[in-house]
C-alpha atoms as a PDB file:
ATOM      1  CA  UNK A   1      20.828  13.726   1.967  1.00  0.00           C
ATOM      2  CA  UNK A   2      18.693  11.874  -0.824  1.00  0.00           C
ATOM      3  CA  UNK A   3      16.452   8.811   1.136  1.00  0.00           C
ATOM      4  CA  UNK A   4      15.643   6.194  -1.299  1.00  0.00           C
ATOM      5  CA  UNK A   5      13.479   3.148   0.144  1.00  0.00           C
ATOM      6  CA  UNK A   6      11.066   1.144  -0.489  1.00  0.00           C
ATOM      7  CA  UNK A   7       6.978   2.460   0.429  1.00  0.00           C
ATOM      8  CA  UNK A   8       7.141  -0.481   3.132  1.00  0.00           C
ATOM      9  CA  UNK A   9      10.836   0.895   4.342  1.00  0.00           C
ATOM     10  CA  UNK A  10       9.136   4.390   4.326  1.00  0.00           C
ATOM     11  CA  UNK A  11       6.455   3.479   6.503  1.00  0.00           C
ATOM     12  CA  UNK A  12       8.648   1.879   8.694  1.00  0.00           C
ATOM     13  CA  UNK A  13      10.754   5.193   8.954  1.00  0.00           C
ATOM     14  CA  UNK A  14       7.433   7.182   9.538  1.00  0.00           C
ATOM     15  CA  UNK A  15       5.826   5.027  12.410  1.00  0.00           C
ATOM     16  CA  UNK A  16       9.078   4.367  14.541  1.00  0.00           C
ATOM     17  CA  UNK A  17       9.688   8.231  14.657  1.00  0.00           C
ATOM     18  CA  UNK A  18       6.288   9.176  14.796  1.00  0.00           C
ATOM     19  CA  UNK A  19       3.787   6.099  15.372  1.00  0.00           C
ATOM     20  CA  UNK A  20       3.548   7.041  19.306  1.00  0.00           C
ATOM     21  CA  UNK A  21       0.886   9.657  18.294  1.00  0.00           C
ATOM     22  CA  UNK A  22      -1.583   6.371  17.213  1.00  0.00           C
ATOM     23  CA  UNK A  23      -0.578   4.808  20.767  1.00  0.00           C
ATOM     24  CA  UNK A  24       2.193   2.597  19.502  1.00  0.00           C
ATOM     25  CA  UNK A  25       5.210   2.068  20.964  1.00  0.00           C
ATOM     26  CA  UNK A  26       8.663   2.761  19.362  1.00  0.00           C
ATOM     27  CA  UNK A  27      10.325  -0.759  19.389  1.00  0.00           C
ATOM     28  CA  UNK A  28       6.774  -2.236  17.691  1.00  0.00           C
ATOM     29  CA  UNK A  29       6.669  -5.926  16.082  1.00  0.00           C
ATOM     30  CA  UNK A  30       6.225  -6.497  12.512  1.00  0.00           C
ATOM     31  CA  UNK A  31       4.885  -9.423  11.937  1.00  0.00           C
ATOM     32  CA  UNK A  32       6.150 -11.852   8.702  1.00  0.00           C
ATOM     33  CA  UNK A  33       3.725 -13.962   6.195  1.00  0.00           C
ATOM     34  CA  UNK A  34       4.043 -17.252   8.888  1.00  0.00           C
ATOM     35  CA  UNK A  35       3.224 -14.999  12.051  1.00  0.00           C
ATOM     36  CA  UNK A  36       0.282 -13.510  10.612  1.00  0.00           C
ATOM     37  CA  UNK A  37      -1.094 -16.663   9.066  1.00  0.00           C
ATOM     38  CA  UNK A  38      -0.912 -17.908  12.623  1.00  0.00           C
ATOM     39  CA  UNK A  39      -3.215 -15.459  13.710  1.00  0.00           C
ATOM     40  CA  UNK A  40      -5.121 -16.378  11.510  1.00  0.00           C
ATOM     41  CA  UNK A  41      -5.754 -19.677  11.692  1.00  0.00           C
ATOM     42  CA  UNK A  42      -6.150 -19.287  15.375  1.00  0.00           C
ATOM     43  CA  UNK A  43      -9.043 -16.649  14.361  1.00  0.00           C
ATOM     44  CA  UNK A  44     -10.522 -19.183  12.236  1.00  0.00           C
ATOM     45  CA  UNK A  45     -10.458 -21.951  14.437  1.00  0.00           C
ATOM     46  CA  UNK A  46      -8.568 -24.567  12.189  1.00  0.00           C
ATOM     47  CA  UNK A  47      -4.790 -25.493  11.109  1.00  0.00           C
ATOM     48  CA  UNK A  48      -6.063 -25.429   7.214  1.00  0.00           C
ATOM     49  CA  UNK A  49      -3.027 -23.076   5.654  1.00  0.00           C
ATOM     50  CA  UNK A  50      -5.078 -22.881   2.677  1.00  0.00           C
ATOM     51  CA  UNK A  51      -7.840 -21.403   4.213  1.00  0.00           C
ATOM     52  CA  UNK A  52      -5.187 -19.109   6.088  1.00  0.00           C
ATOM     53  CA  UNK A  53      -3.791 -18.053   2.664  1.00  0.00           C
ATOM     54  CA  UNK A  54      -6.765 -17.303   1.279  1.00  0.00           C
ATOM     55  CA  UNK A  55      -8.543 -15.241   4.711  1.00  0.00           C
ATOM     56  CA  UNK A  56      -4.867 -13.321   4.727  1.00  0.00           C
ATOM     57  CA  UNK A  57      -5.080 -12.503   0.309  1.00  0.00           C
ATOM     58  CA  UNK A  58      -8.817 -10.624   1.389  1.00  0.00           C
ATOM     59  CA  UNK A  59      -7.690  -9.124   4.484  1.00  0.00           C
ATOM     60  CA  UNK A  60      -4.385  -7.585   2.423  1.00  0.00           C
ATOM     61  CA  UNK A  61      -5.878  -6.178  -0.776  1.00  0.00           C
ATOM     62  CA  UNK A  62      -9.183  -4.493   2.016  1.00  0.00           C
ATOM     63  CA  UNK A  63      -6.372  -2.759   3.733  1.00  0.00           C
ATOM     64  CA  UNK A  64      -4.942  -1.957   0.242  1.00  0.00           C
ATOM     65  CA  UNK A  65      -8.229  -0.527  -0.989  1.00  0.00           C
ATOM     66  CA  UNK A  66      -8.441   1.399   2.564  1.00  0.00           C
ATOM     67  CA  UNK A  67     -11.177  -0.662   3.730  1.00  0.00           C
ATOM     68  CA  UNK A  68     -11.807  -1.247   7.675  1.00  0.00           C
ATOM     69  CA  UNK A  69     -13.028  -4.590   9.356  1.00  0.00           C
ATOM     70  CA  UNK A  70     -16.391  -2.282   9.771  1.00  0.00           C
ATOM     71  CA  UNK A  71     -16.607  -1.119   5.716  1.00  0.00           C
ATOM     72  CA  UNK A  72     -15.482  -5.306   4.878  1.00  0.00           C
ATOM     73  CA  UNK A  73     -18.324  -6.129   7.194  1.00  0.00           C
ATOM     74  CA  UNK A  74     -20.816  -4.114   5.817  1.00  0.00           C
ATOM     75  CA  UNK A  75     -20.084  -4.966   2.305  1.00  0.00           C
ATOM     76  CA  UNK A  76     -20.015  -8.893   2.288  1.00  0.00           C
ATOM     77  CA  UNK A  77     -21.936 -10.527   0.124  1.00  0.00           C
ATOM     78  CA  UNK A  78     -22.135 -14.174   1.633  1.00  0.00           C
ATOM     79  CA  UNK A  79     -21.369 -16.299   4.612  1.00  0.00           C
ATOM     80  CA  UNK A  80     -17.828 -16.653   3.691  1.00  0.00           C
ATOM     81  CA  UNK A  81     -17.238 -13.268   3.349  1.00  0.00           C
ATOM     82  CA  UNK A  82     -18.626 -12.616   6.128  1.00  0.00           C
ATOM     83  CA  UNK A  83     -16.687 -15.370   8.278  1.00  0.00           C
ATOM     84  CA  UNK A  84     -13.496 -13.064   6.681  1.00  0.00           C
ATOM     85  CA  UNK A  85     -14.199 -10.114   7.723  1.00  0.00           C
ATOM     86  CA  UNK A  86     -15.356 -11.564  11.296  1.00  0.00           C
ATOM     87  CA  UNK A  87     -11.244 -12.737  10.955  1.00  0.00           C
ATOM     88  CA  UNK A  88     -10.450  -9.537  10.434  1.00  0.00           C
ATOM     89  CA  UNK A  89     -11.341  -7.789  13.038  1.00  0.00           C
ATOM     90  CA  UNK A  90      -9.983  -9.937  15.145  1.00  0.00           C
ATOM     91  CA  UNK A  91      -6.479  -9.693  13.507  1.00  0.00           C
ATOM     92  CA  UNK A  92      -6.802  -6.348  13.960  1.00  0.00           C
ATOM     93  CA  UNK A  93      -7.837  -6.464  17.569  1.00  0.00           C
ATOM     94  CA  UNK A  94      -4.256  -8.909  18.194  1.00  0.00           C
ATOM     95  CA  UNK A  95      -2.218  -7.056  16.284  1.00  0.00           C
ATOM     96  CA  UNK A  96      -2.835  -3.581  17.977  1.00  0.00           C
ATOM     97  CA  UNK A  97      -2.586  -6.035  21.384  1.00  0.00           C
ATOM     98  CA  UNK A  98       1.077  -7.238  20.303  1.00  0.00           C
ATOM     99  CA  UNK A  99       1.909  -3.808  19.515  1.00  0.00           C
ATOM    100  CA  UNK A 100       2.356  -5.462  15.947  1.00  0.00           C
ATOM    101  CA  UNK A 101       2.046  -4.345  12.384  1.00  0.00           C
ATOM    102  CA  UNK A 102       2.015  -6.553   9.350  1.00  0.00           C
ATOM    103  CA  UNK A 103       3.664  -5.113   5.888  1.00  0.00           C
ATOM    104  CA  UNK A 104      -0.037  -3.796   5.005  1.00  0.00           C
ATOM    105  CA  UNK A 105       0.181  -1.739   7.962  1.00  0.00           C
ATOM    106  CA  UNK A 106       3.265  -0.081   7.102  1.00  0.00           C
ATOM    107  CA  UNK A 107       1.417   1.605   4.622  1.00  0.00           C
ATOM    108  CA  UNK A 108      -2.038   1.728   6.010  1.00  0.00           C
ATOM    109  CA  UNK A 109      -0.959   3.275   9.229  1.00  0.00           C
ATOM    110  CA  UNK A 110       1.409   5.871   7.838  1.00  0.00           C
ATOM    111  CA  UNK A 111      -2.232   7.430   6.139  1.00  0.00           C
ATOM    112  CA  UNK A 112      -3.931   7.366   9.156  1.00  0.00           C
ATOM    113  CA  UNK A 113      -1.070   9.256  10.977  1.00  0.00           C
ATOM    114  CA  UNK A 114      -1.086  11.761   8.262  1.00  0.00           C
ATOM    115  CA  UNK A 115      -4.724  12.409   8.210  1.00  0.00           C
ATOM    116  CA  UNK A 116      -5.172  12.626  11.830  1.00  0.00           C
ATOM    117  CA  UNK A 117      -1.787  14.119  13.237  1.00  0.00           C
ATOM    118  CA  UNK A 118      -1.556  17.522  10.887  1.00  0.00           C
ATOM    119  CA  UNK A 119       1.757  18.726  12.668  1.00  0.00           C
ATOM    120  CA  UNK A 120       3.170  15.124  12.025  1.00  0.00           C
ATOM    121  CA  UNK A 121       2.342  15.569   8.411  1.00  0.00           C
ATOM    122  CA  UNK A 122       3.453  18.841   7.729  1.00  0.00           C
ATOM    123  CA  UNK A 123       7.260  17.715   9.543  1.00  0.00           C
ATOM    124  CA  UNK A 124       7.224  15.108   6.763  1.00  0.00           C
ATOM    125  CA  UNK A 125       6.361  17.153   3.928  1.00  0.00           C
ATOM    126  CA  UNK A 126       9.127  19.616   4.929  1.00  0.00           C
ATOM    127  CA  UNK A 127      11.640  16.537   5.125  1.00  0.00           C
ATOM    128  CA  UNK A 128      10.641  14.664   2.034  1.00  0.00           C
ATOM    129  CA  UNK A 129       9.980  17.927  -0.124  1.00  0.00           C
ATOM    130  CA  UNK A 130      10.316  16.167  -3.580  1.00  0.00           C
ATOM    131  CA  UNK A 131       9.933  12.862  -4.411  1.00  0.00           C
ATOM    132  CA  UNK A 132      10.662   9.997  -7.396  1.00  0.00           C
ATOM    133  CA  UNK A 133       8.638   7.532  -7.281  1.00  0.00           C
ATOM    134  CA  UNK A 134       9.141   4.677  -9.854  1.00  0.00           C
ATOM    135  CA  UNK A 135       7.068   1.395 -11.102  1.00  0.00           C
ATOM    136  CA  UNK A 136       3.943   4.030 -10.322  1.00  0.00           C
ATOM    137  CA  UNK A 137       1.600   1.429 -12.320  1.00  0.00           C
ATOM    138  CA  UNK A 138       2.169  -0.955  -9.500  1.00  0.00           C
ATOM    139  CA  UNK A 139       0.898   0.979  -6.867  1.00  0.00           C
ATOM    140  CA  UNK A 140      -2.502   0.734  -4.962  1.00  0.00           C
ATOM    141  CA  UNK A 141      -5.057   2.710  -3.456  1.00  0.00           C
ATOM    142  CA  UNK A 142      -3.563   3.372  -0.121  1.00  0.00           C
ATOM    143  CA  UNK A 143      -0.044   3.981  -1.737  1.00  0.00           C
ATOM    144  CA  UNK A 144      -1.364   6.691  -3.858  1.00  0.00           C
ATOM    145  CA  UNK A 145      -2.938   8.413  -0.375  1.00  0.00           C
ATOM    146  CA  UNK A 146       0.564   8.177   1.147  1.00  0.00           C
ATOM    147  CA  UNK A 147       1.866  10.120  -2.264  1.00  0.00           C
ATOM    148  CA  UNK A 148      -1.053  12.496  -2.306  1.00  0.00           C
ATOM    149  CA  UNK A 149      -0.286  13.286   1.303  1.00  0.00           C
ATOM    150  CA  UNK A 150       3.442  13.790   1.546  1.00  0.00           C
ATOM    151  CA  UNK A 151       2.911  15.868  -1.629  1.00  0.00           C
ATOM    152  CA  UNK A 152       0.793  18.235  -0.121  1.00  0.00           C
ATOM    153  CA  UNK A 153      -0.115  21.351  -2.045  1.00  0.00           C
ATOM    154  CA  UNK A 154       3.284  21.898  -3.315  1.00  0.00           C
ATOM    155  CA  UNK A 155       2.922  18.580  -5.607  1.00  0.00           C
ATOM    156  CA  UNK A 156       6.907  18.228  -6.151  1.00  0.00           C
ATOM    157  CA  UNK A 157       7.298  14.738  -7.490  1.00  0.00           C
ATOM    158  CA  UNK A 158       8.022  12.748 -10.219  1.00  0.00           C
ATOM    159  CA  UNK A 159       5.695   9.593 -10.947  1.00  0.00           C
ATOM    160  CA  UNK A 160       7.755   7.076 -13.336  1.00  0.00           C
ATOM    161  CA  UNK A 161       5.491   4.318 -14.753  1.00  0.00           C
ATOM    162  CA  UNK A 162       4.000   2.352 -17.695  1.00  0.00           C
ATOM    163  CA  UNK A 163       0.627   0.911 -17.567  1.00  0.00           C
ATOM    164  CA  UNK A 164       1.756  -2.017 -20.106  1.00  0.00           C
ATOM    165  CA  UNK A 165       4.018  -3.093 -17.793  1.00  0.00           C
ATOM    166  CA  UNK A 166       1.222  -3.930 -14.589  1.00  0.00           C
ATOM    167  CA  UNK A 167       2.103  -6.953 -13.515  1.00  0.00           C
ATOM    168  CA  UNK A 168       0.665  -6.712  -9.207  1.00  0.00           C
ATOM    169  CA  UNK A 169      -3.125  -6.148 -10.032  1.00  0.00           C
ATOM    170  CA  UNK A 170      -3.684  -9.501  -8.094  1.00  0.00           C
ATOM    171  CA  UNK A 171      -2.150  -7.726  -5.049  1.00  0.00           C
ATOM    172  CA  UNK A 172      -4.061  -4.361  -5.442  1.00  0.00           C
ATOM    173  CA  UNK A 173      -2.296  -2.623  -7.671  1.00  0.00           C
ATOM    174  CA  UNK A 174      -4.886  -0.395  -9.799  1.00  0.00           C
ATOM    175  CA  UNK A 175      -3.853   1.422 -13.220  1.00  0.00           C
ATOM    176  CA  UNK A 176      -6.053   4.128 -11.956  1.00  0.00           C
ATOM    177  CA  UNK A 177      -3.356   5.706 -10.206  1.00  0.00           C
ATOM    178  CA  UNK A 178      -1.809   6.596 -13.368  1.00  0.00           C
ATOM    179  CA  UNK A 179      -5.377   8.068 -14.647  1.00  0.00           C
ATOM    180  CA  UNK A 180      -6.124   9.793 -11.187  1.00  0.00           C
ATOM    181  CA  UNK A 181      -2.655  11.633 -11.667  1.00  0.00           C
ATOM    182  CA  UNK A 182      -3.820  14.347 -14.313  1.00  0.00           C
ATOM    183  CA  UNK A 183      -7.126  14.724 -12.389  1.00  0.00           C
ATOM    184  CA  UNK A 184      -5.924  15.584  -8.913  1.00  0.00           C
ATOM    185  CA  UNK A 185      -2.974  17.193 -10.544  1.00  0.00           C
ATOM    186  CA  UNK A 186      -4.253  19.588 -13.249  1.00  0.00           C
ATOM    187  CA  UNK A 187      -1.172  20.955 -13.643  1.00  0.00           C
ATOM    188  CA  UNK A 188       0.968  18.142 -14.366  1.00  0.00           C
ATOM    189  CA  UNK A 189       3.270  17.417 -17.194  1.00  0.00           C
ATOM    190  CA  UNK A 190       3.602  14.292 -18.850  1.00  0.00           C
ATOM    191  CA  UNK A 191       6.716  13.283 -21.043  1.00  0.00           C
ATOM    192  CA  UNK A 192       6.750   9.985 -22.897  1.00  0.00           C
ATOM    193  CA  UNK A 193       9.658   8.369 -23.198  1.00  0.00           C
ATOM    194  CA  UNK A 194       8.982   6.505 -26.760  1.00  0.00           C
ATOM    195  CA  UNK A 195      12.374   5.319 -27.505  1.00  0.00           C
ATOM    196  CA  UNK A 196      14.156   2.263 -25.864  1.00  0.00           C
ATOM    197  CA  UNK A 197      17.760   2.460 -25.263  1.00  0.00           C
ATOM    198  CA  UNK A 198      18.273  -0.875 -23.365  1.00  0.00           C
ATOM    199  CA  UNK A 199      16.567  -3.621 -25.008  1.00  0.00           C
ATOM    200  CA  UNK A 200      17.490  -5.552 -28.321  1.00  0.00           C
ATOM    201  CA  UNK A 201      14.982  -5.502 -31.756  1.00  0.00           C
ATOM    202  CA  UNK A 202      13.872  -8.619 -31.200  1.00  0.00           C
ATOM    203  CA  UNK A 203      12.712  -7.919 -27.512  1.00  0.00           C
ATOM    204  CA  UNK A 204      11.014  -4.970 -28.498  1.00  0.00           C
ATOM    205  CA  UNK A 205       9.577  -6.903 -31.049  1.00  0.00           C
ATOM    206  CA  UNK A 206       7.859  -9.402 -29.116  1.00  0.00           C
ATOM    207  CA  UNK A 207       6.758  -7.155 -26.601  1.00  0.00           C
ATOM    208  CA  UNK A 208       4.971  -4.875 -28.867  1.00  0.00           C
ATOM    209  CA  UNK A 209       3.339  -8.150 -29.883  1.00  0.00           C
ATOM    210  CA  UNK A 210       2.204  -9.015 -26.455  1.00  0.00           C
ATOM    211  CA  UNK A 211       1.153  -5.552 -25.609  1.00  0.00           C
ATOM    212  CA  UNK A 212      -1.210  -5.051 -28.925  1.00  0.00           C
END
C-alpha cells in the first residue's frame, strides 16, 4: 500500500524499526520545543528563554546543514558562537543519555543509519521504491540526503516544487535543492506546469506582481 507522511513521520517510521543498529532503543523519547529548551537552558546555566530560543534556532538549522557539535566548533567565529556550540554538544551528549531524539533528529539520524547500515538502506529502498515528494523548495540539506539515499541508483521519484513559493529559508530550507536536482540527476525531466487552474485573475495578478 501507498505510505504518505510527513519527512519527520518518515523518520520516525525508519528509526523505531531500524534505529537499534545506532544503539537506540525501540520505545525512544522524542523530545517537544519546551523539553529541549529545558536542556538547554540547563546547558547554559540560566532560565533566560530567549537565550534558549535563540541557542535551540543555531543548534536546528547545524543539524539541518549536517553539521556536528565538532564541525560547529571548529567553525565559530566568536565567543558566542562558541558558547553555542559548547551547548551543543552537550544536548547531544543528554539526548543520546535519555535515549531521546528531537524533530531534527528524525531526519538527521535516519542519514546516518543509511550511510552506515548498507543492508538497512537497501531494505528501505526496496520498500519505498518510488517516491512523491511535494513543497521540494522547502526542503534542506539533510532532507535532500534522505531523498538522495532512499533513491538510490534507480532515482524513481517525483520532486514537486516552485522556488517562488520558498517561504522556510529561515529554518534551513535552501533553493539549491531544486538546482542540485538536474546535477546529481542528469537524466531528469522537468515539466512546468505554466497554467493555474485553482486561483482567480486577480490572485494571479498580484502574485505575479510580488514575484517580479
Amino acid at each position: 500500500n501507498p505510505l504518505v507522511c510527513t519527512f519527520h513521520s518518515l523518520g520516525v517510521r525508519i528509526m523505531r524499526r531500524d534505529g537499534e543498529a545506532l544503539g537506540l532503543k525501540r520505545n525512544f523519547s522524542i523530545l517537544d520545543s519546551d523539553d529541549a529548551s529545558g536542556i538547554i537552558m540547563q546547558s547554559l546555566g540560566s532560565t533566560d528563554r530567549k537565550a534558549a530560543r535563540i541557542a535551540m534556532s543555531q543548534i536546528s538549522l547545524w543539524k539541518n546543514a549536517m553539521i556536528d557539535p565538532d564541525m560547529a566548533a571548529a567553525t565559530a567565529k566568536d565567543s558566542h558562537a562558541h558558547q553555542i556550540a559548547r551547548v551543543y554538544r552537550d544536548y547531544v551528549a543528554t539526548l543520546s543519555a535519555y535515549q531521546a531524539l528531537d524533530f531534527d533528529d528524525l531526519i538527521s539520524m535516519p542519514v546516518t543509519l543509511f550511510t552506515e547500515h548498507e543492508s538497512v538502506l537497501s531494505a528501505w529502498r526496496e520498500r519505498l521504491r518510488y517516491m512523491l515528494v511535494d513543497e521540494y523548495q522547502d526542503t534542506n540539506a539533510c532532507q535532500y540526503e534522505l531523498l538522495k539515499l532512499l533513491a538510490g541508483p534507480r532515482a524513481a521519484f517525483t520532486a514537486v516544487g516552485d522556488d517562488d513559493q520558498s517561504i522556510y529559508g529561515w529554518r534551513g530550507a535552501t533553493l539549491e535543492n531544486l538546482q542540485r536536482l538536474e546535477t546529481d540527476y542528469p537524466n531528469l525531466k522537468v515539466i512546468t506546469l505554466a497554467q493555474n487552474y485553482r486561483s482567480t485573475q486577480n490572485i494571479l495578478t498580484t502574485a505575479n506582481s510580488l514575484i517580479a
